[in-house]
Protein backbone atom coordinates (compact mmCIF):
# COMPACT_ATOMS: atom_id res chain seq x y z
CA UNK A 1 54.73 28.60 -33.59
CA UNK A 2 51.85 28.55 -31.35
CA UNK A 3 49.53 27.03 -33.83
CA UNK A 4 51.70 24.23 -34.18
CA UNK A 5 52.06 23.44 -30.65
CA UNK A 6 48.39 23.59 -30.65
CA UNK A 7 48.42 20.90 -33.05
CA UNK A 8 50.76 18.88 -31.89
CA UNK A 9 48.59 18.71 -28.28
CA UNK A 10 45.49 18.11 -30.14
CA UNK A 11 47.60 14.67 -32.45
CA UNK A 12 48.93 13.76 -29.39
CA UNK A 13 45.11 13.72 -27.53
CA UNK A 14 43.50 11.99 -30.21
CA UNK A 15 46.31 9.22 -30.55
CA UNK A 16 45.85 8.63 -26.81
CA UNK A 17 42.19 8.72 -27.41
CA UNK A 18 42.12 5.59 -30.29
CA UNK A 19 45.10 4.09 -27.87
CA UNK A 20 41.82 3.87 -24.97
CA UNK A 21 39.56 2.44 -27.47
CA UNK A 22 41.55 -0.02 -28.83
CA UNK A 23 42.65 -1.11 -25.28
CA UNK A 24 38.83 -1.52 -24.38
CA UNK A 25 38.21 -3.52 -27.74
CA UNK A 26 41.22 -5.69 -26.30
CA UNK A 27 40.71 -6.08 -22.09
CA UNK A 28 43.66 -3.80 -21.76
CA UNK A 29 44.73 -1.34 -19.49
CA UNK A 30 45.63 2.00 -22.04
CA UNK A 31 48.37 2.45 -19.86
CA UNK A 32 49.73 -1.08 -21.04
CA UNK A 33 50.48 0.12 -24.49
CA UNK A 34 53.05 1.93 -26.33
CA UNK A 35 52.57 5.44 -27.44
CA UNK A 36 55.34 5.67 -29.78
CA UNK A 37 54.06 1.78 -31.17
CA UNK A 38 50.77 3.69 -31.88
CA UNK A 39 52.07 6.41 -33.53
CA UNK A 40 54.13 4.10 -35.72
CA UNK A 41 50.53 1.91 -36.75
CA UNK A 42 49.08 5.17 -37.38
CA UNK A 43 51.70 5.95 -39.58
CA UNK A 44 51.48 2.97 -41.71
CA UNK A 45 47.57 3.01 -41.64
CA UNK A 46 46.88 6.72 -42.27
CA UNK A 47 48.44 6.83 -45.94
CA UNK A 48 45.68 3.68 -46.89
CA UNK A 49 42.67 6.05 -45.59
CA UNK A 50 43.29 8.95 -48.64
CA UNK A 51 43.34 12.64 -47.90
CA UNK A 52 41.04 14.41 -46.16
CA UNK A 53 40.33 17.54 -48.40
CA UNK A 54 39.98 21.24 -46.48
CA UNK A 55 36.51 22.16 -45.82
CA UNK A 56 35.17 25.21 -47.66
């Protein structure tokens, strides 16, 4: 249960962390955009990129 919480702070840090970029590629304030509209790109984008196999 922990672990997953973990994980679930670390998603939600690195989705705000693409949201900052991509609002500084654009002349937007991060705070401007949608969370839950980022999490829904991601979503459709991710799938296209292949999986990431474990490291070992």
């Amino acid at each position: 249960m922990e672990q997953e919480f973990y994980a679930l702070l670390l998603v939600h840090a690195a989705v705000r962390h693409l949201m900052t970029e991509a609002a500084a590629q654009t002349g937007q304030a991060a705070q401007d955009l949608s969370f839950i509209h980022a999490v829904r790109v991601l979503h459709r984008r991710l799938p296209a990129a292949g999986a990431i196999p474990p490291s070992g």
